[in-house]
Every structure is written in C-alpha cells, then in structure tokens.
PDB file of N, CA and C in Angstrom:
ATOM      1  N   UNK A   1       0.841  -1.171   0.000  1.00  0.00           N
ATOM      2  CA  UNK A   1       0.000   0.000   0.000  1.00  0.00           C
ATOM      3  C   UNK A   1       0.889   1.238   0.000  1.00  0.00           C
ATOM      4  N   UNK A   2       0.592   2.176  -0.994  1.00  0.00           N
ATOM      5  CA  UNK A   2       1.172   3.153  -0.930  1.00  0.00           C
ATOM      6  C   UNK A   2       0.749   4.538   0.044  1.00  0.00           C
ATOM      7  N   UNK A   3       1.917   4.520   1.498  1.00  0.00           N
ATOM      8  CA  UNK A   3       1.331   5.641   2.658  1.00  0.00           C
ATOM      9  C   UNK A   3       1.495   7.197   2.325  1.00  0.00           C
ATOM     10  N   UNK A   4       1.806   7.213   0.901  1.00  0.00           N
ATOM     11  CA  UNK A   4       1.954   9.034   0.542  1.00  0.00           C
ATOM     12  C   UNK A   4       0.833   9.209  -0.150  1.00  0.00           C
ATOM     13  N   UNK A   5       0.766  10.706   0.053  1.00  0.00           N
ATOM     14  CA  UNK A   5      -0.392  11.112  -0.654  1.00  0.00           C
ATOM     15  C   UNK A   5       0.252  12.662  -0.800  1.00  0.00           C
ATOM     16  N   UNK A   6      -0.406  13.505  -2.039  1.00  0.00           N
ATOM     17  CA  UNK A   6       0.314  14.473  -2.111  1.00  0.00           C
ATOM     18  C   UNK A   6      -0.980  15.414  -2.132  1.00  0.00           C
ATOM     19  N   UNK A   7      -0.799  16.728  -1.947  1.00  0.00           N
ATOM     20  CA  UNK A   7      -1.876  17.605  -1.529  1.00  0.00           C
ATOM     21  C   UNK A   7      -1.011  19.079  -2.094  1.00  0.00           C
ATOM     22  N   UNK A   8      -1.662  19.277  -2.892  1.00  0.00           N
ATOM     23  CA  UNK A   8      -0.509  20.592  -3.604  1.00  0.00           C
ATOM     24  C   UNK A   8       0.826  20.833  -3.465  1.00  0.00           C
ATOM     25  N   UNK A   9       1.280  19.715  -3.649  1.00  0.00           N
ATOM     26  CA  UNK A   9       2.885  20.004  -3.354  1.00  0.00           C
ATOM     27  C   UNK A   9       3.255  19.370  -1.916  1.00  0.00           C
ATOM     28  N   UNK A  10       2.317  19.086  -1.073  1.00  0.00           N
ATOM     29  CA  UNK A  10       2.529  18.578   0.629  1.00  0.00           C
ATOM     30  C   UNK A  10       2.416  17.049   0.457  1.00  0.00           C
ATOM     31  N   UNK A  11       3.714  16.887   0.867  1.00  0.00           N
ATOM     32  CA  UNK A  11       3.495  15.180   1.182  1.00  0.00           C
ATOM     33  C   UNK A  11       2.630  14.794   2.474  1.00  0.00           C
ATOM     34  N   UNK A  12       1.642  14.153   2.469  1.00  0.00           N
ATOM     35  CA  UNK A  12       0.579  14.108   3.354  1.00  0.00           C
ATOM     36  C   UNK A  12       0.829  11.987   3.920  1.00  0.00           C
ATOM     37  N   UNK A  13       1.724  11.904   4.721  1.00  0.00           N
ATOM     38  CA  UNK A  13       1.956  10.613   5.253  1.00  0.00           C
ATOM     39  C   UNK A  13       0.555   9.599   5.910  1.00  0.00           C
ATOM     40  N   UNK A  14       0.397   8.503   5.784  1.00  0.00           N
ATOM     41  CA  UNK A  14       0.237   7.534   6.307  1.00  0.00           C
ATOM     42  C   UNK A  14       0.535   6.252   7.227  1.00  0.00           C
ATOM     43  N   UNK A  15      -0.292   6.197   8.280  1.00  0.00           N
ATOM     44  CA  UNK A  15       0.705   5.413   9.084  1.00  0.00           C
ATOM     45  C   UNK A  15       0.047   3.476   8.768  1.00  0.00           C
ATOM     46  N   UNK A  16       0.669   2.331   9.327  1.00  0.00           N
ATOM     47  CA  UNK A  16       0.180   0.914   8.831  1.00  0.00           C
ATOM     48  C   UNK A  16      -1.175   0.774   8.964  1.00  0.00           C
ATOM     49  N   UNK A  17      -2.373   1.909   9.725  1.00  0.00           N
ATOM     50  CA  UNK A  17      -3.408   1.714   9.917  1.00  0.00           C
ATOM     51  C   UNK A  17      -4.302   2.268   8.959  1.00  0.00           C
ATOM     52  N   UNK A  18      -3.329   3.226   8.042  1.00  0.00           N
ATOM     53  CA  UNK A  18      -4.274   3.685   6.740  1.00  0.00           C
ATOM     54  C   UNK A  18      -4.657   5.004   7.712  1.00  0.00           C
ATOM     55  N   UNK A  19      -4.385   5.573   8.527  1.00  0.00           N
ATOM     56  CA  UNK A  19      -4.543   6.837   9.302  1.00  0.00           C
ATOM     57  C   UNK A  19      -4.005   7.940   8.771  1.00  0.00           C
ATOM     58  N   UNK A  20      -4.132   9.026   8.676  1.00  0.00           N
ATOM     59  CA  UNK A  20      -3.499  10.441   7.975  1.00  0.00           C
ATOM     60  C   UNK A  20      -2.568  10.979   9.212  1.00  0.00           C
ATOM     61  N   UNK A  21      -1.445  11.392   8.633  1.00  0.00           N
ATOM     62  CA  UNK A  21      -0.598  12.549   9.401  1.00  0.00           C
ATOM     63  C   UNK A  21      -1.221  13.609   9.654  1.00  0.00           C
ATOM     64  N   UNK A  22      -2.026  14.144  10.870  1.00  0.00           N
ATOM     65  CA  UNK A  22      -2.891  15.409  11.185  1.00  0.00           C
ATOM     66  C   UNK A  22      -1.942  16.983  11.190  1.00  0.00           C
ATOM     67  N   UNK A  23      -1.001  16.374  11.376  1.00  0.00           N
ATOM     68  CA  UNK A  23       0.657  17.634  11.198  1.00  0.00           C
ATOM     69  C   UNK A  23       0.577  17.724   9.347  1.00  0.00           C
ATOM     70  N   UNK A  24       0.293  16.964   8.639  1.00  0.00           N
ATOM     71  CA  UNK A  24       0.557  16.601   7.293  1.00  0.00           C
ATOM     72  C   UNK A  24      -0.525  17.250   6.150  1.00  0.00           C
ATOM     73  N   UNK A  25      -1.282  17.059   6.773  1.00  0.00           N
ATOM     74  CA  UNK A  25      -3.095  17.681   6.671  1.00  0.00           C
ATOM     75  C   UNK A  25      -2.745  19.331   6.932  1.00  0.00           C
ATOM     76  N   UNK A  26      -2.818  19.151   8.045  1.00  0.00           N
ATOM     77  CA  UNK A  26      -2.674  21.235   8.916  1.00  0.00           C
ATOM     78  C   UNK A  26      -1.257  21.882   7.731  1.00  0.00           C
ATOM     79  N   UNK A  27      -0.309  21.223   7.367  1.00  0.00           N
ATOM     80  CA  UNK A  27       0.683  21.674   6.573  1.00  0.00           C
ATOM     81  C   UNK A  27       0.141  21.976   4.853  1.00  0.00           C
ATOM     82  N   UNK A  28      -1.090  21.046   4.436  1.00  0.00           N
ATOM     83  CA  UNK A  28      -1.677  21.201   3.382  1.00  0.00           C
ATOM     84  C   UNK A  28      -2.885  21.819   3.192  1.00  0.00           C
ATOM     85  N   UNK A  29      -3.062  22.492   4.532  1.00  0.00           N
ATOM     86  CA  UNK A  29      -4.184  23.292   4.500  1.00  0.00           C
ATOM     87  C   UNK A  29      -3.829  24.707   4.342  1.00  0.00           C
ATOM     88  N   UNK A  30      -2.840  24.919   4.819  1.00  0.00           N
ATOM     89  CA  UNK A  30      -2.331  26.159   4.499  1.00  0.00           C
ATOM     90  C   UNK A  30      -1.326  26.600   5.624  1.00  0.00           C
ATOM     91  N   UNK A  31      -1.603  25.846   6.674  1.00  0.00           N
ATOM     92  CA  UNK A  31      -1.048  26.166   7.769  1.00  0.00           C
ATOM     93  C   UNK A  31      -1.061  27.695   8.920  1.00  0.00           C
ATOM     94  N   UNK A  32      -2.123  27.535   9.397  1.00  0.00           N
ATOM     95  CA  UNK A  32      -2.224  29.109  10.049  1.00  0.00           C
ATOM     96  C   UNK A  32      -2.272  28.951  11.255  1.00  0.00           C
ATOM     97  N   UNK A  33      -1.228  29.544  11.929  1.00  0.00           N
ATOM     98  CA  UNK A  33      -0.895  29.348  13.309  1.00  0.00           C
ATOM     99  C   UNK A  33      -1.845  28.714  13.971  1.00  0.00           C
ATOM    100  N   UNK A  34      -3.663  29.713  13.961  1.00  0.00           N
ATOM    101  CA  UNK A  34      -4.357  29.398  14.889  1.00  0.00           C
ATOM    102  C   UNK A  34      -5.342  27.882  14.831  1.00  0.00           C
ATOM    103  N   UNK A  35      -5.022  27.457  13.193  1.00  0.00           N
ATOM    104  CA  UNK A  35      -5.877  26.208  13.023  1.00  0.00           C
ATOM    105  C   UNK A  35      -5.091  25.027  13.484  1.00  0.00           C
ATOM    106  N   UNK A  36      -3.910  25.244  14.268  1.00  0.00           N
ATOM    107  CA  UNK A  36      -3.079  24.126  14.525  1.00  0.00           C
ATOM    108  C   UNK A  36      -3.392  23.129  15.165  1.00  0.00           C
ATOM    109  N   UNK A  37      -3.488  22.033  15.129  1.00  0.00           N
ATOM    110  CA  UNK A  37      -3.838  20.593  15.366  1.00  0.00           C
ATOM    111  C   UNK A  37      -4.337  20.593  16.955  1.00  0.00           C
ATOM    112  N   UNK A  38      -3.211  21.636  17.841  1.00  0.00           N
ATOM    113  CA  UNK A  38      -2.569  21.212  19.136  1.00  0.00           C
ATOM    114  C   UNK A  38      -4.141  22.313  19.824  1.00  0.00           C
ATOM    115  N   UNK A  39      -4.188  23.312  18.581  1.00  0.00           N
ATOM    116  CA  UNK A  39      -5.865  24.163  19.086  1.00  0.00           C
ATOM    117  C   UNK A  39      -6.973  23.548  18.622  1.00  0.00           C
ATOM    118  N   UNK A  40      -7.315  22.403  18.434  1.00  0.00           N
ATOM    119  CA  UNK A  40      -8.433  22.022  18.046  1.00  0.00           C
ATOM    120  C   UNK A  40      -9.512  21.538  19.270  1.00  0.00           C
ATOM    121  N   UNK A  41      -9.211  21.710  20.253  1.00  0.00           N
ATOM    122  CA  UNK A  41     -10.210  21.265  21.239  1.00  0.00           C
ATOM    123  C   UNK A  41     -10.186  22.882  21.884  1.00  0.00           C
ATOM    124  N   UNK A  42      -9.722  23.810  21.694  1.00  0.00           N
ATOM    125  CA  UNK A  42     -10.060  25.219  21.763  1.00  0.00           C
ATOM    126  C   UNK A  42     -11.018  26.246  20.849  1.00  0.00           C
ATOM    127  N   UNK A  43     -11.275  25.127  20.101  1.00  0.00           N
ATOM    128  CA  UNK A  43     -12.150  25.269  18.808  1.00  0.00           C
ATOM    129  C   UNK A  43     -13.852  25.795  19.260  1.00  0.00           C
ATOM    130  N   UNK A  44     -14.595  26.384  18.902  1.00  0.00           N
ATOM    131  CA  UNK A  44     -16.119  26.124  19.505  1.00  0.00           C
ATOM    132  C   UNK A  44     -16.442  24.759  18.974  1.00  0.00           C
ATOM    133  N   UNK A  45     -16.802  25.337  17.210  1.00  0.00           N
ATOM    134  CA  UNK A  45     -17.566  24.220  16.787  1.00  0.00           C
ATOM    135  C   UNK A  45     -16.602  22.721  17.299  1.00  0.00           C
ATOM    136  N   UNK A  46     -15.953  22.532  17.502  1.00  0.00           N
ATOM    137  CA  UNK A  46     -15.006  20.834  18.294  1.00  0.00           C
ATOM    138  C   UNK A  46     -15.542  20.931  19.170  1.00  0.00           C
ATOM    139  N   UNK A  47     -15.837  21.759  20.481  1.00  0.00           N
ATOM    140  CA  UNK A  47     -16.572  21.839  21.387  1.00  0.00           C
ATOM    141  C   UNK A  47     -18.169  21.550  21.120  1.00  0.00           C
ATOM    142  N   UNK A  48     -18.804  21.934  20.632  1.00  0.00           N
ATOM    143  CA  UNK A  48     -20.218  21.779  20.167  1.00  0.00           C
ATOM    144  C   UNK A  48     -20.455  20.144  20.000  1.00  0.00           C
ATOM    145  N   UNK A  49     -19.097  19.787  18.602  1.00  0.00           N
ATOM    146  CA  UNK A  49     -19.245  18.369  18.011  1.00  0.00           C
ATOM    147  C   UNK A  49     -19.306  17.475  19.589  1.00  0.00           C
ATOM    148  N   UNK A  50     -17.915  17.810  20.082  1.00  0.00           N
ATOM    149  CA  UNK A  50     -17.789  16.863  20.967  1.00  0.00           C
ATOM    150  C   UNK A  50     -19.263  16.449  22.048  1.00  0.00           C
ATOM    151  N   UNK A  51     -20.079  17.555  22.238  1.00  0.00           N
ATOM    152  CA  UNK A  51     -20.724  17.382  23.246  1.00  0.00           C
ATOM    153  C   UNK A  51     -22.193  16.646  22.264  1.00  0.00           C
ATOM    154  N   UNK A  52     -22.417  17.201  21.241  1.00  0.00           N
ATOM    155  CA  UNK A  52     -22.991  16.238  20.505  1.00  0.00           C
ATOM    156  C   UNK A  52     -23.031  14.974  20.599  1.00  0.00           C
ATOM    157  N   UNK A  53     -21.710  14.672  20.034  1.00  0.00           N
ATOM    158  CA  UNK A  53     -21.504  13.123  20.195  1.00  0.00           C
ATOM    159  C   UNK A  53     -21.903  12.317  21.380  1.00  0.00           C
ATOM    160  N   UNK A  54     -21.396  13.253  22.939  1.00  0.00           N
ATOM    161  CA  UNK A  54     -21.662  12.474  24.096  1.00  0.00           C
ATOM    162  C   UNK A  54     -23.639  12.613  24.005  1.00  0.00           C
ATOM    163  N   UNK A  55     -24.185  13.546  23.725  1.00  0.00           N
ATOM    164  CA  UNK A  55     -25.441  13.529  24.291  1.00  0.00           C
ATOM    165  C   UNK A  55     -26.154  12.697  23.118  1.00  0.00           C
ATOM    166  N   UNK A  56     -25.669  12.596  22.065  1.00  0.00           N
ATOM    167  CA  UNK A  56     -26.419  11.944  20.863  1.00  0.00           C
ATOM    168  C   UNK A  56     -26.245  10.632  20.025  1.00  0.00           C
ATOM    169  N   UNK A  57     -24.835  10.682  20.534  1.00  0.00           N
ATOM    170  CA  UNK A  57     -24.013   9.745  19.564  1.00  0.00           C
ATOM    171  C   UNK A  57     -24.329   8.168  20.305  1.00  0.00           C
ATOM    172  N   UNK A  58     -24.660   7.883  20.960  1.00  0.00           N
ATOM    173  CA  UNK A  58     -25.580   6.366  21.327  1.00  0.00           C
ATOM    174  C   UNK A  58     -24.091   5.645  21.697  1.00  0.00           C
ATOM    175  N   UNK A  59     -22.837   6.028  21.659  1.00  0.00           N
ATOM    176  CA  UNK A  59     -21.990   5.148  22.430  1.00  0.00           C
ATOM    177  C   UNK A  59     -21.356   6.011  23.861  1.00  0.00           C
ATOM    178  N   UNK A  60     -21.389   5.500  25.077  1.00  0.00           N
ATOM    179  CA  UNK A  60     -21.014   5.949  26.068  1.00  0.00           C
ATOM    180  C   UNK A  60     -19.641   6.299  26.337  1.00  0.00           C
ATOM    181  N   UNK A  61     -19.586   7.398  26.302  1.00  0.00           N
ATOM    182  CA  UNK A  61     -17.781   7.762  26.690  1.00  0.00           C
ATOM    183  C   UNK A  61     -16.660   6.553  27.433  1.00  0.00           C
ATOM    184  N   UNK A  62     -16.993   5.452  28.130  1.00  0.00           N
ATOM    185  CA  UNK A  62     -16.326   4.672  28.763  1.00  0.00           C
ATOM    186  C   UNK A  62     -15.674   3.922  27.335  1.00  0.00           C
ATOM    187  N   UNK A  63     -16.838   3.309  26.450  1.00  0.00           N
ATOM    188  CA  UNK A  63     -16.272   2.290  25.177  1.00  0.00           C
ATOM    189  C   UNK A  63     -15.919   3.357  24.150  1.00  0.00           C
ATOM    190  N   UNK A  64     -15.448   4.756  24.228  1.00  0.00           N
ATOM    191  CA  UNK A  64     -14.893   4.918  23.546  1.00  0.00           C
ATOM    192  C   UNK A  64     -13.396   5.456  23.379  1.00  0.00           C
ATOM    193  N   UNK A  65     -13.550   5.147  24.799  1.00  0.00           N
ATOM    194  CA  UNK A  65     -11.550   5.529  25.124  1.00  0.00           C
ATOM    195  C   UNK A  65     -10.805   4.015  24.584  1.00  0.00           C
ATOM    196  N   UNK A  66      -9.888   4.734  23.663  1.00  0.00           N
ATOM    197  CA  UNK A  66      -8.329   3.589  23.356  1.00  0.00           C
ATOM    198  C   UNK A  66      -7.216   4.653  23.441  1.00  0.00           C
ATOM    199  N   UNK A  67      -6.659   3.875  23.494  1.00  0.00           N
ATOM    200  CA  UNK A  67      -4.854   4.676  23.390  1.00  0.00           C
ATOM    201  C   UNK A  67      -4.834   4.971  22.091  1.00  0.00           C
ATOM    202  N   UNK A  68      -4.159   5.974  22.289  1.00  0.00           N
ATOM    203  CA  UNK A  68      -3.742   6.969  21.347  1.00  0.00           C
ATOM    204  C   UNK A  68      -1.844   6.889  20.794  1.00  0.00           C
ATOM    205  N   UNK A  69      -2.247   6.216  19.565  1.00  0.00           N
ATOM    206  CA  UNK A  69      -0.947   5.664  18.999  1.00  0.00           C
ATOM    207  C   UNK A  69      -0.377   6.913  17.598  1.00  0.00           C
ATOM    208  N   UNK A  70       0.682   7.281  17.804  1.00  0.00           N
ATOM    209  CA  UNK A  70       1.262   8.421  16.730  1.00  0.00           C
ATOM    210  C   UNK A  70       2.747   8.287  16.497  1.00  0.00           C
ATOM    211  N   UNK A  71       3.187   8.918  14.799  1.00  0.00           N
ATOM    212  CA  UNK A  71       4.458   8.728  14.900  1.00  0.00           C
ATOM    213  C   UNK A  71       4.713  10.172  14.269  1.00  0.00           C
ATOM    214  N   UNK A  72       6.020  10.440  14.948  1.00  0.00           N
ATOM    215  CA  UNK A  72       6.611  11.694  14.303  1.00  0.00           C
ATOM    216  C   UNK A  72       6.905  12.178  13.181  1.00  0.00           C
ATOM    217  N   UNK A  73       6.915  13.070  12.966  1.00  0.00           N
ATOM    218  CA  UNK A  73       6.723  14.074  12.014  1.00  0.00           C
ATOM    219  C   UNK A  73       7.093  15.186  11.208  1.00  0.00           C
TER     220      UNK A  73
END
C-alpha cells in the first residue's frame, strides 16, 4: 500500500493503519498558526461536536476511550 499522498505540493503521510498525518493535513491546509492541530479542542464548533456526540451519539464515553498511537513528524 502506498502511505503518501500528495496535496498541492505537501506530502501528506500515512501510518500501517491507513490513518493520515494530522501535522501533514494542517501543513496542506495552508497552515495558520491558529488552526493548529494542538488548538483544536479550543475550537467552539469541536466543542459543540464533541458534546454532541456524548449527548447523541448512542456510544457511552467509557467504550470509547483507546490509546492513542502516533508517529513523528
């Protein structure tokens, strides 16, 4: 399987799970300080989604925690 993908010129990585580089993405978006990956739960609408999900989304916050697996970048 091929893990590159290119996005105007941005090499946009893949990891063995078929997952996107979110550093890789934010670099092919244009990159603007404040949309940075690390501010996305400072976000409203992420805030809004998130609480959505808990009040709507029919799976209980307990089954939806896993570890959080990433590689550098």
């Amino acid at each position: 399987m091929n893990n590159l993908m290119v996005i105007d010129g941005i090499e946009v990585r893949r990891d063995v799970h078929g997952r996107y580089c979110l550093n890789d993405l934010h670099r092919a978006a244009g990159g603007e300080q404040k949309y940075r990956p690390k501010y996305w739960l400072d976000n409203k609408q992420t805030r809004e989604l998130i609480e959505q999900l808990f009040t709507e989304g029919g799976i209980p916050p307990s089954e939806q925690n896993q570890s959080v697996s990433f590689f550098q970048g």
